[in-house]
PDB file of N, CA and C in Angstrom:
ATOM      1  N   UNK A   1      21.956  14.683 -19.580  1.00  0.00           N
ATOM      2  CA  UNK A   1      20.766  13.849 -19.616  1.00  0.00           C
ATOM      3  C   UNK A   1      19.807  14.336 -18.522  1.00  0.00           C
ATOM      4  N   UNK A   2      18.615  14.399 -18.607  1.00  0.00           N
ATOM      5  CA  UNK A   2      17.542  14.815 -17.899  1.00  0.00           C
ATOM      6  C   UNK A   2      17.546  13.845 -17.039  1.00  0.00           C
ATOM      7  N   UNK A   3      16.430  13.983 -15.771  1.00  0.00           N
ATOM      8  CA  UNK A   3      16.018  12.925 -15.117  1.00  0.00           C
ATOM      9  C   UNK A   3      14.969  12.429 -15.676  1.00  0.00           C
ATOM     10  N   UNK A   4      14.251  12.744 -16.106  1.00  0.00           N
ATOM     11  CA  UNK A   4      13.229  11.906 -17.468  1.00  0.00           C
ATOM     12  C   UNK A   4      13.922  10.944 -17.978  1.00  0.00           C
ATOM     13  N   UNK A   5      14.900  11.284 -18.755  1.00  0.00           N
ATOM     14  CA  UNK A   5      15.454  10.706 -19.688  1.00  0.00           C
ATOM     15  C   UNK A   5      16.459   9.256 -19.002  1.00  0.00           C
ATOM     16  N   UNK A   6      16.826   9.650 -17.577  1.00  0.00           N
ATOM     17  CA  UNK A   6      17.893   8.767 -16.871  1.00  0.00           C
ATOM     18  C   UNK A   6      16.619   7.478 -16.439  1.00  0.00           C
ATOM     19  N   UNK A   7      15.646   8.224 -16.057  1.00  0.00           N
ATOM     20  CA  UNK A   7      14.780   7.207 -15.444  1.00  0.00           C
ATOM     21  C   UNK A   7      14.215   6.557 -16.852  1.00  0.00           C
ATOM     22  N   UNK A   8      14.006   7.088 -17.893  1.00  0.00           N
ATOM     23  CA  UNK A   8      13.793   6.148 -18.810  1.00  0.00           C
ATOM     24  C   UNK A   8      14.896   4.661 -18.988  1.00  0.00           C
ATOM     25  N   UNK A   9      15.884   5.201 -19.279  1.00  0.00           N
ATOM     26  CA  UNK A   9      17.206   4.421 -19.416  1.00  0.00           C
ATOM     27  C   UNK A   9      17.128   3.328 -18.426  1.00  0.00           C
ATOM     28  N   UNK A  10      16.860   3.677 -16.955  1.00  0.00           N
ATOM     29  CA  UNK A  10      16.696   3.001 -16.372  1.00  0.00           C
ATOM     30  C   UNK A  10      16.424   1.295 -16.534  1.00  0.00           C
ATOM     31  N   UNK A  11      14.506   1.825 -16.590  1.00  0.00           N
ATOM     32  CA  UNK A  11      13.856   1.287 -16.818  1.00  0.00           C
ATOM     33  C   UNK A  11      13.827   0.270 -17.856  1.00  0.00           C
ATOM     34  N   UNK A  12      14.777   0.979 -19.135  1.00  0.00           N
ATOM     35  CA  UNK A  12      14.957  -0.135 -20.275  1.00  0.00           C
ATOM     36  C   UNK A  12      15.585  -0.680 -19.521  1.00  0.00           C
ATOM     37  N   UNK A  13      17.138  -0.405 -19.036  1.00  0.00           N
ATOM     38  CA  UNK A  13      17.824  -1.506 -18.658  1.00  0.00           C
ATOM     39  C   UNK A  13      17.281  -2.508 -17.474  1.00  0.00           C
ATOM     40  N   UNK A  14      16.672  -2.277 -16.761  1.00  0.00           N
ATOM     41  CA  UNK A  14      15.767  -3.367 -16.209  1.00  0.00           C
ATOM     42  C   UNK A  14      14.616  -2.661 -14.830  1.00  0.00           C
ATOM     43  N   UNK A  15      13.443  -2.585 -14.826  1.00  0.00           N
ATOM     44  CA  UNK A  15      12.654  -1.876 -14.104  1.00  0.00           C
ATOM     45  C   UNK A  15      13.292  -2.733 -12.374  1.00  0.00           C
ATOM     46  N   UNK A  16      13.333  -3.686 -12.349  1.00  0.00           N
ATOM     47  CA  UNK A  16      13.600  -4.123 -11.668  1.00  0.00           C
ATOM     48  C   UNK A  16      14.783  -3.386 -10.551  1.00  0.00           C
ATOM     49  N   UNK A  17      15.853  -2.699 -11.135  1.00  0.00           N
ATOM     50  CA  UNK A  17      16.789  -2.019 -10.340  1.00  0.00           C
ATOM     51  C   UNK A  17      16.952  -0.866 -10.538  1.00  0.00           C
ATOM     52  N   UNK A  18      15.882  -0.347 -11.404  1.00  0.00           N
ATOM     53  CA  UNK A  18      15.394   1.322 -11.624  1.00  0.00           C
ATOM     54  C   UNK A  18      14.900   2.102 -10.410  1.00  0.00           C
ATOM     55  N   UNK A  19      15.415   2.992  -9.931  1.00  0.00           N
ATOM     56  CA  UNK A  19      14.708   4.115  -9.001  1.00  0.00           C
ATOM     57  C   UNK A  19      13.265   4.144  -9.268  1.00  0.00           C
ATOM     58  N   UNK A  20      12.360   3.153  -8.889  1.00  0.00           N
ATOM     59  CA  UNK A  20      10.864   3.007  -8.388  1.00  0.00           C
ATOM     60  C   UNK A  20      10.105   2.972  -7.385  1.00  0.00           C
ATOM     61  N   UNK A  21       9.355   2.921  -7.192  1.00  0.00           N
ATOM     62  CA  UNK A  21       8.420   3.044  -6.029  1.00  0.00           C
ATOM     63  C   UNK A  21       8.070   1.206  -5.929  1.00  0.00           C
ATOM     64  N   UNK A  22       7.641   1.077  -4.473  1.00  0.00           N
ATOM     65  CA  UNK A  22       7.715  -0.275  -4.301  1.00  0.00           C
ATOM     66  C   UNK A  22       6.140  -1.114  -5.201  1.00  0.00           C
ATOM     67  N   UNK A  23       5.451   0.364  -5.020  1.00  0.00           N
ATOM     68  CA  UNK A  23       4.009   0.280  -5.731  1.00  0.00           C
ATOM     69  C   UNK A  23       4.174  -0.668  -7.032  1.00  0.00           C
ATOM     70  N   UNK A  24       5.102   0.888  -7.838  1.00  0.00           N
ATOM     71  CA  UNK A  24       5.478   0.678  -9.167  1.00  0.00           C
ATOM     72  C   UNK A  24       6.281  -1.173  -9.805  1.00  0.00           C
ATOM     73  N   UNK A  25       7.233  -1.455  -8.520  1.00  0.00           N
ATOM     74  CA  UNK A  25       7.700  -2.797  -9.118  1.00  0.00           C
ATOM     75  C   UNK A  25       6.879  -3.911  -9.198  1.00  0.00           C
ATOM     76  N   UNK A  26       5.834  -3.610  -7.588  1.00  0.00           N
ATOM     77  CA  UNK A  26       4.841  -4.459  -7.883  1.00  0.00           C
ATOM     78  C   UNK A  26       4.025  -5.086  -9.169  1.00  0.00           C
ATOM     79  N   UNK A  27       3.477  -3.640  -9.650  1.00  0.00           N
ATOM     80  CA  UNK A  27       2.788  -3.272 -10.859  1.00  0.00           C
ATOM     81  C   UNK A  27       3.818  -4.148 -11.754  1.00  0.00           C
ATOM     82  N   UNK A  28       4.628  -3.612 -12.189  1.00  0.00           N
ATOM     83  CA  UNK A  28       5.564  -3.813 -13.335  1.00  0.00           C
ATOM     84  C   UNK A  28       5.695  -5.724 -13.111  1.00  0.00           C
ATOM     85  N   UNK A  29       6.021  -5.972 -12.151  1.00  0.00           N
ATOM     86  CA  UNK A  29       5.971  -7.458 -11.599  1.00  0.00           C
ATOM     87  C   UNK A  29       4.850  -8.456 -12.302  1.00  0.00           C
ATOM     88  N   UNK A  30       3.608  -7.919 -11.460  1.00  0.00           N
ATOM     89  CA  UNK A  30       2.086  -8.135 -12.312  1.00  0.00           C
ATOM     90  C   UNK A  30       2.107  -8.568 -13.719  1.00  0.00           C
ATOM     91  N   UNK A  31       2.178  -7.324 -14.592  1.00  0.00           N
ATOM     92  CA  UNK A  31       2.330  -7.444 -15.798  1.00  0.00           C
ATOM     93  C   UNK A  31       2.994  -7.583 -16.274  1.00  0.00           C
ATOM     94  N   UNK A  32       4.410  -7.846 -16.554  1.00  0.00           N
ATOM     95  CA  UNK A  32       5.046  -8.603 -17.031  1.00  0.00           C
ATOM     96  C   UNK A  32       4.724 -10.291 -16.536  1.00  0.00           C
ATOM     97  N   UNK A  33       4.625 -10.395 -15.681  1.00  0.00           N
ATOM     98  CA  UNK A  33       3.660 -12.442 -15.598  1.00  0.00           C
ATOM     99  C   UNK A  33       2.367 -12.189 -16.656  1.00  0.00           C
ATOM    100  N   UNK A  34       1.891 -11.307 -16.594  1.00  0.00           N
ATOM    101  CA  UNK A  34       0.892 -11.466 -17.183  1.00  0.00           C
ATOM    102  C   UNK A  34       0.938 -11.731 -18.932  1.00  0.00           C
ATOM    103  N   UNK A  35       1.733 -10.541 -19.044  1.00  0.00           N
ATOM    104  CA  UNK A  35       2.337 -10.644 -20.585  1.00  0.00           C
ATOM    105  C   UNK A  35       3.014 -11.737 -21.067  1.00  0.00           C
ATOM    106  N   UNK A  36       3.852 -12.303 -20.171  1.00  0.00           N
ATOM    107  CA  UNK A  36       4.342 -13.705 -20.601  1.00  0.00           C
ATOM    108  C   UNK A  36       3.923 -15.082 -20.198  1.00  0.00           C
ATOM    109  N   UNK A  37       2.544 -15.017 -19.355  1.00  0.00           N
ATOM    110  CA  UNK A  37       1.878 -16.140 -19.534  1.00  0.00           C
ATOM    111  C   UNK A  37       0.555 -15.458 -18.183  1.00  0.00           C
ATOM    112  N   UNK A  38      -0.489 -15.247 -18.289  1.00  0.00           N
ATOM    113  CA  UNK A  38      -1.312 -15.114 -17.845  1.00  0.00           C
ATOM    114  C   UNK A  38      -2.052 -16.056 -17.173  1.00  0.00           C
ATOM    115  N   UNK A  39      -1.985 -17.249 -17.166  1.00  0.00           N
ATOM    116  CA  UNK A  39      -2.700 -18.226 -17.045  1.00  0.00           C
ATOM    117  C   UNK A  39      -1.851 -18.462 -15.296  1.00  0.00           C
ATOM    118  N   UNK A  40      -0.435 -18.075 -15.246  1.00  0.00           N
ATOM    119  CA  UNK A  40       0.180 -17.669 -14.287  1.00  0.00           C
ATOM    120  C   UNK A  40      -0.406 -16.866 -13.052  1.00  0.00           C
ATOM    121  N   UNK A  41      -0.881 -16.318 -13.725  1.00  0.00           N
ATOM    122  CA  UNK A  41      -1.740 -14.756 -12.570  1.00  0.00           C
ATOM    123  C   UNK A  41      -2.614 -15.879 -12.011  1.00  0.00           C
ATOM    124  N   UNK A  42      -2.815 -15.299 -10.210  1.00  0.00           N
ATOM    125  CA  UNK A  42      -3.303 -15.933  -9.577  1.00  0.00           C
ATOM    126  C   UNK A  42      -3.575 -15.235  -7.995  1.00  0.00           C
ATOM    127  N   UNK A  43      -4.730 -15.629  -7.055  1.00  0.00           N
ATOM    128  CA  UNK A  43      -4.782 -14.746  -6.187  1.00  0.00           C
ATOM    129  C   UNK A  43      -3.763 -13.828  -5.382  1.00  0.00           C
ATOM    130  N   UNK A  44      -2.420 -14.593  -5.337  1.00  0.00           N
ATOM    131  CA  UNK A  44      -1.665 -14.302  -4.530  1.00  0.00           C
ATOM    132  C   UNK A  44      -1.130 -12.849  -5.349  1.00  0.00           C
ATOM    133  N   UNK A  45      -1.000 -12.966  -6.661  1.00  0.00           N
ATOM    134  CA  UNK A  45      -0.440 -11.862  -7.434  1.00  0.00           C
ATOM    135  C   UNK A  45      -1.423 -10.578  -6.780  1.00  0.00           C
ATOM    136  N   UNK A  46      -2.850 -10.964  -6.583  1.00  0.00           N
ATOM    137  CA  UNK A  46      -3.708  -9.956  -6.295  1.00  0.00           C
ATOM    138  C   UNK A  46      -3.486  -9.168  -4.873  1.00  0.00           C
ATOM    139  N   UNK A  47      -3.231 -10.047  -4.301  1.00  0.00           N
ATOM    140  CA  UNK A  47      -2.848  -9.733  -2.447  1.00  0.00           C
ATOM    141  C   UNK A  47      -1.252  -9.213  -2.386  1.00  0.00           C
ATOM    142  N   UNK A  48      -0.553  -9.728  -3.438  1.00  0.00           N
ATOM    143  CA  UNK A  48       0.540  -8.546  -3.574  1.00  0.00           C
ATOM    144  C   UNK A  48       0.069  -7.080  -3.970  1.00  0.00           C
ATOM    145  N   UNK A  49      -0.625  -7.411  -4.930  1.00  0.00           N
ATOM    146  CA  UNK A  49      -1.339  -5.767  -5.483  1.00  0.00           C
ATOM    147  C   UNK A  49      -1.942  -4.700  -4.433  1.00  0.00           C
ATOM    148  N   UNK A  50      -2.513  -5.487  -3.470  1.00  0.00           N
ATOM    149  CA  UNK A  50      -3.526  -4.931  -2.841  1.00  0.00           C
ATOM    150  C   UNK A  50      -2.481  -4.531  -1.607  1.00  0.00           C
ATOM    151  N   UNK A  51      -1.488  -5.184  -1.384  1.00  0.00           N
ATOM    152  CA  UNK A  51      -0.767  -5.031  -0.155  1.00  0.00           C
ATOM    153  C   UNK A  51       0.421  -3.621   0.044  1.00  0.00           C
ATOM    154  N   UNK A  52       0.625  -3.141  -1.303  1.00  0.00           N
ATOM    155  CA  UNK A  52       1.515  -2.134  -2.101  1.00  0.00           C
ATOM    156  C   UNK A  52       0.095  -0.286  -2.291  1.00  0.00           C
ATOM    157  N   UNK A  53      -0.573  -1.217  -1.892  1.00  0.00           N
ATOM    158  CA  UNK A  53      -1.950  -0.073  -1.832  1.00  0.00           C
ATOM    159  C   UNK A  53      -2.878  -0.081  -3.120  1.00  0.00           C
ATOM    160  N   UNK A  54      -3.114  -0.685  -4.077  1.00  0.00           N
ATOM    161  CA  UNK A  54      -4.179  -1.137  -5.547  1.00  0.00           C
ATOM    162  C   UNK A  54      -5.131  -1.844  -4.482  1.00  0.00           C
ATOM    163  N   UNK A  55      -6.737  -1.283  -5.310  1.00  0.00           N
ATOM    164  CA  UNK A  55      -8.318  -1.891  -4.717  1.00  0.00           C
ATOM    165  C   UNK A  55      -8.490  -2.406  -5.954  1.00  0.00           C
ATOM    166  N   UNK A  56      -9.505  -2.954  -6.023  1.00  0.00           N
ATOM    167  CA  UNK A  56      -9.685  -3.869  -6.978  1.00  0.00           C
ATOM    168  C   UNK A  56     -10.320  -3.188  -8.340  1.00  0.00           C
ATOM    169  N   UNK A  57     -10.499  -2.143  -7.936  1.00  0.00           N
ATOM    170  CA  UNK A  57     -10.303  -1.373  -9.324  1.00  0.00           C
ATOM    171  C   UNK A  57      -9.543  -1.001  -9.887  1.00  0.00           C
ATOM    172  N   UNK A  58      -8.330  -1.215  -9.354  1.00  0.00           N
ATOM    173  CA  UNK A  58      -6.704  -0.640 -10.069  1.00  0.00           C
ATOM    174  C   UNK A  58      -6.617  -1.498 -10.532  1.00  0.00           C
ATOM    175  N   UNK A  59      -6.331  -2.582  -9.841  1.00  0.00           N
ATOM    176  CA  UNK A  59      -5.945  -3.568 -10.252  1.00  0.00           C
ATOM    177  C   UNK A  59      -6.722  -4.659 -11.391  1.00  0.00           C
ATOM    178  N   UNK A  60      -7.892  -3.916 -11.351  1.00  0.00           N
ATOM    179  CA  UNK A  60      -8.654  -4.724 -13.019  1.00  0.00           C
ATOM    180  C   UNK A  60      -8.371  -3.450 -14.073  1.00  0.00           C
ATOM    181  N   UNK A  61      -7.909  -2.310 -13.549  1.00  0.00           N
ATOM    182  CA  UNK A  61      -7.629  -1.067 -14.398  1.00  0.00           C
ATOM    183  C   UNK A  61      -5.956  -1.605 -15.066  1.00  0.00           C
ATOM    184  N   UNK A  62      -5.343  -1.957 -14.069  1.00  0.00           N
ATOM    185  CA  UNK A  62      -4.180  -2.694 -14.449  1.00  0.00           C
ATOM    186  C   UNK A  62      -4.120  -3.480 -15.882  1.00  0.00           C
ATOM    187  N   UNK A  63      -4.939  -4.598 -15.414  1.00  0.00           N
ATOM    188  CA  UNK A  63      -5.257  -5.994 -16.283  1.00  0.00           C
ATOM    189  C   UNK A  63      -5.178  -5.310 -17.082  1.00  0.00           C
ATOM    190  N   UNK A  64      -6.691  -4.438 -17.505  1.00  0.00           N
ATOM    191  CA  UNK A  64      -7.313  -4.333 -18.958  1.00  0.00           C
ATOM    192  C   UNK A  64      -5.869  -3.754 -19.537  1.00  0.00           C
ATOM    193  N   UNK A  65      -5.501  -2.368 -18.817  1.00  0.00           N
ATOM    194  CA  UNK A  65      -4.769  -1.989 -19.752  1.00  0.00           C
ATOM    195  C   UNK A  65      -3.420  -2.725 -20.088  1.00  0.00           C
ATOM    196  N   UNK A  66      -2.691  -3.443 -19.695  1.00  0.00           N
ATOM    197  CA  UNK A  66      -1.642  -3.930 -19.860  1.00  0.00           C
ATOM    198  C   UNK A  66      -2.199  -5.428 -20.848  1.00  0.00           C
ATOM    199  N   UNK A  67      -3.157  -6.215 -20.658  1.00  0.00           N
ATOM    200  CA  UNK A  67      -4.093  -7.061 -22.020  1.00  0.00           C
ATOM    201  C   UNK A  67      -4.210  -6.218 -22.588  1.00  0.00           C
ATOM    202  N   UNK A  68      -4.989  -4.643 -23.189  1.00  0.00           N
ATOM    203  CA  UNK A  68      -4.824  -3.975 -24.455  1.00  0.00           C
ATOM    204  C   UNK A  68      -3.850  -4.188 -24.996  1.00  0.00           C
ATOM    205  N   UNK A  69      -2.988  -3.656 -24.022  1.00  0.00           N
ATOM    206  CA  UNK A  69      -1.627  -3.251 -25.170  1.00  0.00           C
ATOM    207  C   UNK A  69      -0.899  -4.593 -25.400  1.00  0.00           C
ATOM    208  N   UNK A  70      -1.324  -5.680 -24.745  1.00  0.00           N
ATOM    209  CA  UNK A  70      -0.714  -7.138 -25.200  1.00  0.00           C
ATOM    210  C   UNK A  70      -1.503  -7.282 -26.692  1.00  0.00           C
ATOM    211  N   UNK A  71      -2.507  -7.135 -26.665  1.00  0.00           N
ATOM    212  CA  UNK A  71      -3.489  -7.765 -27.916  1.00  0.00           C
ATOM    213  C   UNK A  71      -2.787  -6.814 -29.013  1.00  0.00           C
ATOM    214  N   UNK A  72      -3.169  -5.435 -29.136  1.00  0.00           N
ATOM    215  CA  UNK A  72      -2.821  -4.282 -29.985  1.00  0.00           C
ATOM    216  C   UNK A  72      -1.129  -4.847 -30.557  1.00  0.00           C
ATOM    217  N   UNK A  73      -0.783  -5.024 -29.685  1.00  0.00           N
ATOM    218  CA  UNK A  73       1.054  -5.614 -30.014  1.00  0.00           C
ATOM    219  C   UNK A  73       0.881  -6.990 -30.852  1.00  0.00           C
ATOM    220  N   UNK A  74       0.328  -7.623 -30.362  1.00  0.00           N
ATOM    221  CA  UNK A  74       0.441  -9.140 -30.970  1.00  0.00           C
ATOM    222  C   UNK A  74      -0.703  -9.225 -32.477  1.00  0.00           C
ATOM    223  N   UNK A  75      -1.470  -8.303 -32.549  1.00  0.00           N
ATOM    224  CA  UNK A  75      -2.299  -7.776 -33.875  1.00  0.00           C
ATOM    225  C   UNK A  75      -0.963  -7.208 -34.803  1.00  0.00           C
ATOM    226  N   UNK A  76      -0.391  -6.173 -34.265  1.00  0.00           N
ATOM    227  CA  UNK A  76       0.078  -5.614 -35.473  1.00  0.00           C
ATOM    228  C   UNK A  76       1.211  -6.336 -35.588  1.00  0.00           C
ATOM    229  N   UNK A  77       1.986  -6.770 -34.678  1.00  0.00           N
ATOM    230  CA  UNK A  77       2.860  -8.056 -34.766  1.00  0.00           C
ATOM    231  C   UNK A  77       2.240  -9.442 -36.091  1.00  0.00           C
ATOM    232  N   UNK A  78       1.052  -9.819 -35.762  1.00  0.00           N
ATOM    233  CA  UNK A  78       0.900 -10.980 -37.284  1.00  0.00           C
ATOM    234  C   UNK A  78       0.066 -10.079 -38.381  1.00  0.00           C
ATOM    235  N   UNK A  79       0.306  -8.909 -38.582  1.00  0.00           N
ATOM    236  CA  UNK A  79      -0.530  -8.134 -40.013  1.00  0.00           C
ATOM    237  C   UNK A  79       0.899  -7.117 -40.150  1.00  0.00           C
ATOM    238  N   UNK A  80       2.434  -8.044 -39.691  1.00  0.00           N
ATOM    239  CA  UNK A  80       3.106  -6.784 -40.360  1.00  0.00           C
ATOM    240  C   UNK A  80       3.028  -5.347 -40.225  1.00  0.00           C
ATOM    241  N   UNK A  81       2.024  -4.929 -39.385  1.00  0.00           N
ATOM    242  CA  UNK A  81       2.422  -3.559 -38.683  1.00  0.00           C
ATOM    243  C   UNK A  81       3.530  -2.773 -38.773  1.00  0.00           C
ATOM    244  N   UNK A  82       4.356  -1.894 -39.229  1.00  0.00           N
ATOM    245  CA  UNK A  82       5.480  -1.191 -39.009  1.00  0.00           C
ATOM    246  C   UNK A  82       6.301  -1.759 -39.273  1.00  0.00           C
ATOM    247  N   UNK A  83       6.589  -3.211 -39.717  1.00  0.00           N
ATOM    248  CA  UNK A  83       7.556  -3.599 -41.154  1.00  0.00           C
ATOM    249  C   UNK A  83       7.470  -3.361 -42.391  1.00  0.00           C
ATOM    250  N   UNK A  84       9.219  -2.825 -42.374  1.00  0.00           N
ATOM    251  CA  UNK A  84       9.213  -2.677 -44.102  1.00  0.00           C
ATOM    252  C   UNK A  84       8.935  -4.077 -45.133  1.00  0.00           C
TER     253      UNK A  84
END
């Protein structure tokens, strides 16, 4: 197995105790609250962001992209997307 491939594995099995950067759990932290309830996110999430080294352009670079890929998922999720 590659190290690509180990750090993938990882990561499925939980980012949380994956060989990451403290940056990275942050991040991963972020968005996953975000993905499972957004309304959650709140300054303090931001001053974690910012404290791991993200300016406030990462960190709205963050948002958007991790909301894309929430919306894009939950679209093709109710139009049957990639079910047989």
């Amino acid at each position: 197995m590659t190290l690509d491939e180990e750090m993938v594995k990882a990561l499925r099995a939980d980012y949380r105790t994956a060989p990451i950067s403290e940056q990275d759990r942050v991040m991963l932290d972020y968005v996953v609250k975000l993905t499972k309830d957004a309304t959650r996110c709140s300054p303090e999430d931001h001053v974690r962001l910012r404290a791991v080294g993200f300016d406030d352009h990462g960190i709205l670079q963050i948002t958007m992209i991790a909301s894309w890929f929430n919306y894009i998922n939950r679209m093709a999720d109710a139009l049957g997307v990639g079910r047989e």
